[in-house]
C-alpha atoms as a PDB file:
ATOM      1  CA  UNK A   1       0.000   0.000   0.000  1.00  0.00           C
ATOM      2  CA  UNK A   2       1.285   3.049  -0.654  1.00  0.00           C
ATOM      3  CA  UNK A   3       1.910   5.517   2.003  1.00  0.00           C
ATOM      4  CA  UNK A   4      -0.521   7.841   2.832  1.00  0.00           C
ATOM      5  CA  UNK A   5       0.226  11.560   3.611  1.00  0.00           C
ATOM      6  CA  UNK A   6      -2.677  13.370   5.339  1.00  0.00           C
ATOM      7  CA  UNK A   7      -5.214  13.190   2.487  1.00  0.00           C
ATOM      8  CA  UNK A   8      -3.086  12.531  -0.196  1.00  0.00           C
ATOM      9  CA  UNK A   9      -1.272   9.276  -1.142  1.00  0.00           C
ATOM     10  CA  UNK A  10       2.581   9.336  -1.527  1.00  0.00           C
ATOM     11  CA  UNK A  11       3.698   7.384  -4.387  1.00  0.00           C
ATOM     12  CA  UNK A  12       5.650   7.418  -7.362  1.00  0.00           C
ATOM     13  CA  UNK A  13       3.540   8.709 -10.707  1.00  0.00           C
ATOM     14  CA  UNK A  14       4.458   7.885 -14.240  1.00  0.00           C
ATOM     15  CA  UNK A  15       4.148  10.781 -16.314  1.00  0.00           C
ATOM     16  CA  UNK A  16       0.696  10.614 -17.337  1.00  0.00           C
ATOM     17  CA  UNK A  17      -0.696  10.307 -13.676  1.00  0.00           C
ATOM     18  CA  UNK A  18       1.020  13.488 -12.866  1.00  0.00           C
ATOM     19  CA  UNK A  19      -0.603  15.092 -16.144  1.00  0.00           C
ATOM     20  CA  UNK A  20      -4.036  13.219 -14.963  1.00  0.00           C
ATOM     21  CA  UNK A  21      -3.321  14.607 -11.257  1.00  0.00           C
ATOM     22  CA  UNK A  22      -2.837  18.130 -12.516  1.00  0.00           C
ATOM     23  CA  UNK A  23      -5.762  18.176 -14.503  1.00  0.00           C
ATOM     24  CA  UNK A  24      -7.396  16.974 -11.033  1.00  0.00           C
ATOM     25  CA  UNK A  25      -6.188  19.438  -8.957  1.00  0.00           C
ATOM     26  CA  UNK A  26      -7.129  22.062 -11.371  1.00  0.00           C
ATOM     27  CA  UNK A  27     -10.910  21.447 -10.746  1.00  0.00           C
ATOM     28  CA  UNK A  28     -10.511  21.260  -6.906  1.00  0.00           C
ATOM     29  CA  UNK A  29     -10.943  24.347  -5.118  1.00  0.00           C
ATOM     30  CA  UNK A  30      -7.959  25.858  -3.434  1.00  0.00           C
ATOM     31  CA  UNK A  31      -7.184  27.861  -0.214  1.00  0.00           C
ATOM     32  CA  UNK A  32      -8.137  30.789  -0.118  1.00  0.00           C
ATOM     33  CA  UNK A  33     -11.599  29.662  -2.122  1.00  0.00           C
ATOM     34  CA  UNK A  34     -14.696  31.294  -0.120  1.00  0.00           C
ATOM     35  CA  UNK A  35     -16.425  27.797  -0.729  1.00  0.00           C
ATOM     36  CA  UNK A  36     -13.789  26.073   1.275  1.00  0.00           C
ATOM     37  CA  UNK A  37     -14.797  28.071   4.393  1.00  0.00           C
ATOM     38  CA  UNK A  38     -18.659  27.752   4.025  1.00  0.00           C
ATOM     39  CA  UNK A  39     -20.914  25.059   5.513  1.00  0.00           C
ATOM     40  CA  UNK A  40     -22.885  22.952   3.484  1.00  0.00           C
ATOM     41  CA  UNK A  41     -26.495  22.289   2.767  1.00  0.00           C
ATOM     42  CA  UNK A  42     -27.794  18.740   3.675  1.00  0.00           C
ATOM     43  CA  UNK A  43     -28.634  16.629   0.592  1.00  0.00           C
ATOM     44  CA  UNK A  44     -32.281  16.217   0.121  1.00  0.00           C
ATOM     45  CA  UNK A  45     -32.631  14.679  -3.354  1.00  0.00           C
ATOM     46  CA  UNK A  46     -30.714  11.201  -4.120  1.00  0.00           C
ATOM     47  CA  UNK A  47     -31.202  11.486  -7.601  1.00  0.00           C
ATOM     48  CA  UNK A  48     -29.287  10.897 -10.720  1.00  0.00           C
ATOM     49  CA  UNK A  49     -27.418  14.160 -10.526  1.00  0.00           C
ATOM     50  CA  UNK A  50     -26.422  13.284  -6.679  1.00  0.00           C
ATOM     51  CA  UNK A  51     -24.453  10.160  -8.315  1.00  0.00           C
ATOM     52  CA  UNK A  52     -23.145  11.561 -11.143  1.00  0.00           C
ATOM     53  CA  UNK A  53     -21.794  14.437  -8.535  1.00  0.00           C
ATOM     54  CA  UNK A  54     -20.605  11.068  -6.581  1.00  0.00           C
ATOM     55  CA  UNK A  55     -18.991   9.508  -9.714  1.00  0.00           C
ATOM     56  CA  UNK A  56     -17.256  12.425 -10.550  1.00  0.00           C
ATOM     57  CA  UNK A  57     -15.933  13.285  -7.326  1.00  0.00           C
ATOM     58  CA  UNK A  58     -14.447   9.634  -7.054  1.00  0.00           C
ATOM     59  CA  UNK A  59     -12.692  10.113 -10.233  1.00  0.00           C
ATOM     60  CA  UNK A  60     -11.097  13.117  -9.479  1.00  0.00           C
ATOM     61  CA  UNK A  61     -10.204  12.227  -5.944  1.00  0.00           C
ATOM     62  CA  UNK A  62      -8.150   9.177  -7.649  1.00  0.00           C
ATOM     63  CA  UNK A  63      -7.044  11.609 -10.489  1.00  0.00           C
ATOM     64  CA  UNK A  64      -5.515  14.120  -7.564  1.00  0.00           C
ATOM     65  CA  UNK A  65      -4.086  10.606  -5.757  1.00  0.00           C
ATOM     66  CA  UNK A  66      -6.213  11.621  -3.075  1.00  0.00           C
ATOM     67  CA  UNK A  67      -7.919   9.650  -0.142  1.00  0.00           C
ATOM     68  CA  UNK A  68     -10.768  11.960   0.057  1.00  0.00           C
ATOM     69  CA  UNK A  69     -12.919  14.795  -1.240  1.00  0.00           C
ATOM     70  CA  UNK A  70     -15.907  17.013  -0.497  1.00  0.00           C
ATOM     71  CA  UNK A  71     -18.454  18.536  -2.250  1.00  0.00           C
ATOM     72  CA  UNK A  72     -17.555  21.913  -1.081  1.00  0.00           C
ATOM     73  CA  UNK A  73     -14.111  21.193  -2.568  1.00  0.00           C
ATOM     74  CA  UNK A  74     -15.321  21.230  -5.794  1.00  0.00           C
ATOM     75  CA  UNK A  75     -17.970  24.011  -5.444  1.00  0.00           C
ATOM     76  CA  UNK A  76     -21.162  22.250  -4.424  1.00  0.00           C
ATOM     77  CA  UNK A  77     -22.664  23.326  -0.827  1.00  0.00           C
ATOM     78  CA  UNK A  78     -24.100  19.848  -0.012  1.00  0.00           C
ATOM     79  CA  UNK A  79     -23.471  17.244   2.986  1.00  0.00           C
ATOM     80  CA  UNK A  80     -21.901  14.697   0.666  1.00  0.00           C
ATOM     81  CA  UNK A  81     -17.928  13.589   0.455  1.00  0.00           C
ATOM     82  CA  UNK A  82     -16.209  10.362  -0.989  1.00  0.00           C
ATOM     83  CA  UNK A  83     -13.570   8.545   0.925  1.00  0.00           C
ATOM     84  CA  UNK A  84     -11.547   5.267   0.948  1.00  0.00           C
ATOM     85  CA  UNK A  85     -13.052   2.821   3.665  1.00  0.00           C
ATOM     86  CA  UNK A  86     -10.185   0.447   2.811  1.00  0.00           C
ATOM     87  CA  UNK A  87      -7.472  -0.048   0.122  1.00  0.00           C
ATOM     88  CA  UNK A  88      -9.225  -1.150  -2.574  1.00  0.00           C
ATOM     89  CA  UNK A  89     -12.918   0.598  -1.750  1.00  0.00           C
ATOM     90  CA  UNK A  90     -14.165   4.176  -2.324  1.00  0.00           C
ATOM     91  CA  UNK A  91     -18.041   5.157  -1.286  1.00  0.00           C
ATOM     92  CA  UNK A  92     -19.985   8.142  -1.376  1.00  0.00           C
ATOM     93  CA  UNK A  93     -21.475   9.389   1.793  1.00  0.00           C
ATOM     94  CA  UNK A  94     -24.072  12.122   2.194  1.00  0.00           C
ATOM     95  CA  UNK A  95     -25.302  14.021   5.336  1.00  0.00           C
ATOM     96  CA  UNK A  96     -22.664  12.192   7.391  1.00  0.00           C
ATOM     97  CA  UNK A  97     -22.659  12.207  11.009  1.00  0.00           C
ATOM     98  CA  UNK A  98     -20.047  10.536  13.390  1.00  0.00           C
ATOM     99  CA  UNK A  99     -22.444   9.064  16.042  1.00  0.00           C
ATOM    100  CA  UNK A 100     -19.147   7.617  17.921  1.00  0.00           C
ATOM    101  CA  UNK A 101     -15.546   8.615  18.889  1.00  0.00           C
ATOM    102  CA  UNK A 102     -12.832   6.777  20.671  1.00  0.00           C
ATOM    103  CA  UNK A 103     -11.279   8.597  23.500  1.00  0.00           C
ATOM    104  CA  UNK A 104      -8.250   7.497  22.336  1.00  0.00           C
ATOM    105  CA  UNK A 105      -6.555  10.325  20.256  1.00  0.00           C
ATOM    106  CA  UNK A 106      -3.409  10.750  17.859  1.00  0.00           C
ATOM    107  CA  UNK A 107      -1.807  13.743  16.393  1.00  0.00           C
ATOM    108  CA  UNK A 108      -0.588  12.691  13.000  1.00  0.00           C
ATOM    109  CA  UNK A 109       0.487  14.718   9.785  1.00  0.00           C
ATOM    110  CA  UNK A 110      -2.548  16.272   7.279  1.00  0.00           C
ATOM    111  CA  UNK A 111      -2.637  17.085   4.082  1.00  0.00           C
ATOM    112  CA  UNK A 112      -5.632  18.243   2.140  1.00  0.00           C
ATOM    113  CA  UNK A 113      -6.202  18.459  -1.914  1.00  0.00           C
ATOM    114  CA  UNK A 114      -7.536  22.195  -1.375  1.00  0.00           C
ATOM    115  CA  UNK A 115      -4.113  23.507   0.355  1.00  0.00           C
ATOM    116  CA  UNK A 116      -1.292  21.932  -1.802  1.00  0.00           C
ATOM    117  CA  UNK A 117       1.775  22.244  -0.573  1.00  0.00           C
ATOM    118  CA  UNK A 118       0.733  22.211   3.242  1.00  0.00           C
ATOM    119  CA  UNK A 119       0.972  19.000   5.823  1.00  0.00           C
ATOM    120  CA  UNK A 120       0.164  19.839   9.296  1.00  0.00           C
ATOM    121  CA  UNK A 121      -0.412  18.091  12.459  1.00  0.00           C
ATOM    122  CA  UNK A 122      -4.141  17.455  13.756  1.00  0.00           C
ATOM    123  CA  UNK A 123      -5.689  15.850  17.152  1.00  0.00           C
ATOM    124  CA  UNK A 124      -8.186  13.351  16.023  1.00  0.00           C
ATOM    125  CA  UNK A 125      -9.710  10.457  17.582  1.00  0.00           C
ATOM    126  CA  UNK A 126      -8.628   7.041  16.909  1.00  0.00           C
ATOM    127  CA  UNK A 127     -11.704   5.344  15.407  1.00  0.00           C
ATOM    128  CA  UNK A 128     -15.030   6.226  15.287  1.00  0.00           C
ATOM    129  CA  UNK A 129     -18.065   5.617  13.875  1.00  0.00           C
ATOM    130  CA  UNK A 130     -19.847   7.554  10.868  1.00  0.00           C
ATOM    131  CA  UNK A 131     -23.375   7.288   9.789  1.00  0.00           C
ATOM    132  CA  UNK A 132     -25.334   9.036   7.097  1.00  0.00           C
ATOM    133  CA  UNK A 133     -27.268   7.831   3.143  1.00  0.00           C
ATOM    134  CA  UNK A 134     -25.074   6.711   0.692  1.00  0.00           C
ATOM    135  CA  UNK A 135     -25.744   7.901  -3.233  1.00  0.00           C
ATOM    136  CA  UNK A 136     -28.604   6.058  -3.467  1.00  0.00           C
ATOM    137  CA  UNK A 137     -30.463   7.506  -0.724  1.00  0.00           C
ATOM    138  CA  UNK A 138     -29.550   3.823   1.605  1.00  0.00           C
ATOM    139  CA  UNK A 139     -28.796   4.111   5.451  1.00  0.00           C
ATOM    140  CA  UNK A 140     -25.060   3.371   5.950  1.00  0.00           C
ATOM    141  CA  UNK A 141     -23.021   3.247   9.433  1.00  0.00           C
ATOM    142  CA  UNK A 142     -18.833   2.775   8.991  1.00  0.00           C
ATOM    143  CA  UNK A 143     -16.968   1.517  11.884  1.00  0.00           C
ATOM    144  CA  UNK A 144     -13.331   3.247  10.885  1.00  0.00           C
ATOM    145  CA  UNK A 145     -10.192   2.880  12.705  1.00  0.00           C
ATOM    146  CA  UNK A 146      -6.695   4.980  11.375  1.00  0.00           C
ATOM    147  CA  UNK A 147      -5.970   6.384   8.602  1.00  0.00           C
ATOM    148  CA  UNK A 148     -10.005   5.952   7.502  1.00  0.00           C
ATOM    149  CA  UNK A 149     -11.181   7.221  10.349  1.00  0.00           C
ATOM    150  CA  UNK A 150      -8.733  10.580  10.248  1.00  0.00           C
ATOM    151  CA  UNK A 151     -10.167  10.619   6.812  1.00  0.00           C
ATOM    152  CA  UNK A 152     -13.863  10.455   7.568  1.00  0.00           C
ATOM    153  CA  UNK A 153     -13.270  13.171  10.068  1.00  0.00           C
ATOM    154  CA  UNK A 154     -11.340  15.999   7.555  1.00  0.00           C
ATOM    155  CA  UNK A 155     -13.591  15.287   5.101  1.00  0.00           C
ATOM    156  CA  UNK A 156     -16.655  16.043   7.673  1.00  0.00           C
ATOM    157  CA  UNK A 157     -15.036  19.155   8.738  1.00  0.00           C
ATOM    158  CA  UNK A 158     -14.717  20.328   5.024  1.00  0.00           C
ATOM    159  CA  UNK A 159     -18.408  19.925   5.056  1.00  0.00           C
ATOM    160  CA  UNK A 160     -18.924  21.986   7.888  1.00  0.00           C
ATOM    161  CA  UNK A 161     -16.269  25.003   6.845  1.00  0.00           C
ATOM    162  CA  UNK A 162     -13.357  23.803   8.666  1.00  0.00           C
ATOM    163  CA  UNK A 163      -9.781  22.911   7.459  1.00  0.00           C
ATOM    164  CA  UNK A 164      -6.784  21.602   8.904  1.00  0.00           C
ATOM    165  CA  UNK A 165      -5.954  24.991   9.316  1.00  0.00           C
ATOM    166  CA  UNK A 166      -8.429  25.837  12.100  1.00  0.00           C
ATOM    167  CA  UNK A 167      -7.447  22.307  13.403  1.00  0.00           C
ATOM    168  CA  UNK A 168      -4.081  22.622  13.812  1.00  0.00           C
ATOM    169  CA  UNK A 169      -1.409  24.267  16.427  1.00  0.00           C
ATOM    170  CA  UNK A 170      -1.030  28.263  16.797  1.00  0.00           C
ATOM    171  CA  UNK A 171       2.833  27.655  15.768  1.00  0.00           C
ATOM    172  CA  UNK A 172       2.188  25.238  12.667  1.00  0.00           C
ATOM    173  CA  UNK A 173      -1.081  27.683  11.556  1.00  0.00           C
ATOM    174  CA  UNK A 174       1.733  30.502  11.167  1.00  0.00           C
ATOM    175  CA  UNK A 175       3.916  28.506   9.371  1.00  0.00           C
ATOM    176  CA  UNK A 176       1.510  27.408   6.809  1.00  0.00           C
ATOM    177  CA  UNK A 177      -0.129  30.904   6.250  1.00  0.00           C
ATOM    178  CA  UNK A 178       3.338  32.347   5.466  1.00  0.00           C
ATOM    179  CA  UNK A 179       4.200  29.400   3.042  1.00  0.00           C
ATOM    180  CA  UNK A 180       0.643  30.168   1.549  1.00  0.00           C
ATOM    181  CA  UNK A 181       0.903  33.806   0.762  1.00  0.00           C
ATOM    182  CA  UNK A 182       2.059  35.091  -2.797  1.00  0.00           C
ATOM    183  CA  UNK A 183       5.709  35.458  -2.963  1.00  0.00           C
ATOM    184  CA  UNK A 184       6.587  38.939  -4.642  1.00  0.00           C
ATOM    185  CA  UNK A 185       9.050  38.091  -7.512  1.00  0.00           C
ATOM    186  CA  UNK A 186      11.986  40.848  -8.269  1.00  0.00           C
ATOM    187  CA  UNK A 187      13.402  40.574 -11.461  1.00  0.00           C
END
């Protein structure tokens, strides 16, 4: 398996995934995006433009060599993200709610397809568990442990307006603002 880093898998890519992962990123919204900060609307319809949104999301989430992705990530204001549940298994979930969380907590590294560039420690809990419809309008419940369950969580926040930014420590927020801001180029 290859190693994940935050959100986004670390691996070798042949020339055409990096073109395919470019043209990915290019349709995901990126920090400082207004829609990244805004909460989003439950889904109320499971219709056929709900899974199309959920097919296309999955394909761009493996075109960006990502582990996750919300709808608010690529514009849309509604309660819906698609995550990896295991290695080989991607589902859609809409108007998720984590119903359980372990006591147990880890601070590990984040990434996140919306702030390229940026990995920064966040305090999650272990394993919890997530409930909510899946693209077909069907009651789902996940019992997730790590990395799925870190997933399940960033992708939650997303939905609710919050990035690893807001998550992360005074000292490593700094950091990643400065690296963020437009460089002024002499030359």
């Amino acid at each position: 398996m290859p190693e994940i880093e935050g959100q986004i898998k670390e691996e070798e890519l042949d020339p055409e995934q990096q073109a395919r992962r470019r043209m990915a990123l290019a349709q995901i919204r990126q920090y400082p995006d207004a829609a990244l900060k805004m909460a989003a609307r439950p889904v109320e319809d499971f219709d056929d433009d709900l899974r199309k949104l959920a097919d296309r999301m999955k394909e761009l989430m493996v075109d960006a060599n990502g582990i996750g992705l919300a709808a608010t990530q690529v514009g849309v204001l509604q309660r819906l993200f698609v995550f990896q549940i295991s290695e080989d298994e991607t589902v859609a979930l809409a108007n998720p709610e984590i119903v359980e969380r372990s006591e147990d907590t880890t601070v590990e590294d984040e990434g996140c397809l919306s702030i390229q560039g940026v990995v920064l420690p966040v305090e999650r809990p272990t394993t919890i568990a997530i409930q909510g419809r899946d693209e077909h309008g069907a009651e789902v419940r996940y019992e997730l442990e790590e990395p799925y369950s870190r997933v399940a969580q960033h992708e939650t926040d997303h939905l609710d307006g919050v990035l690893i930014l807001d998550r992360t420590t005074p000292e490593a927020k700094r950091e990643a603002l400065a690296s963020l801001r437009p460089r002024i180029v002499l030359g």
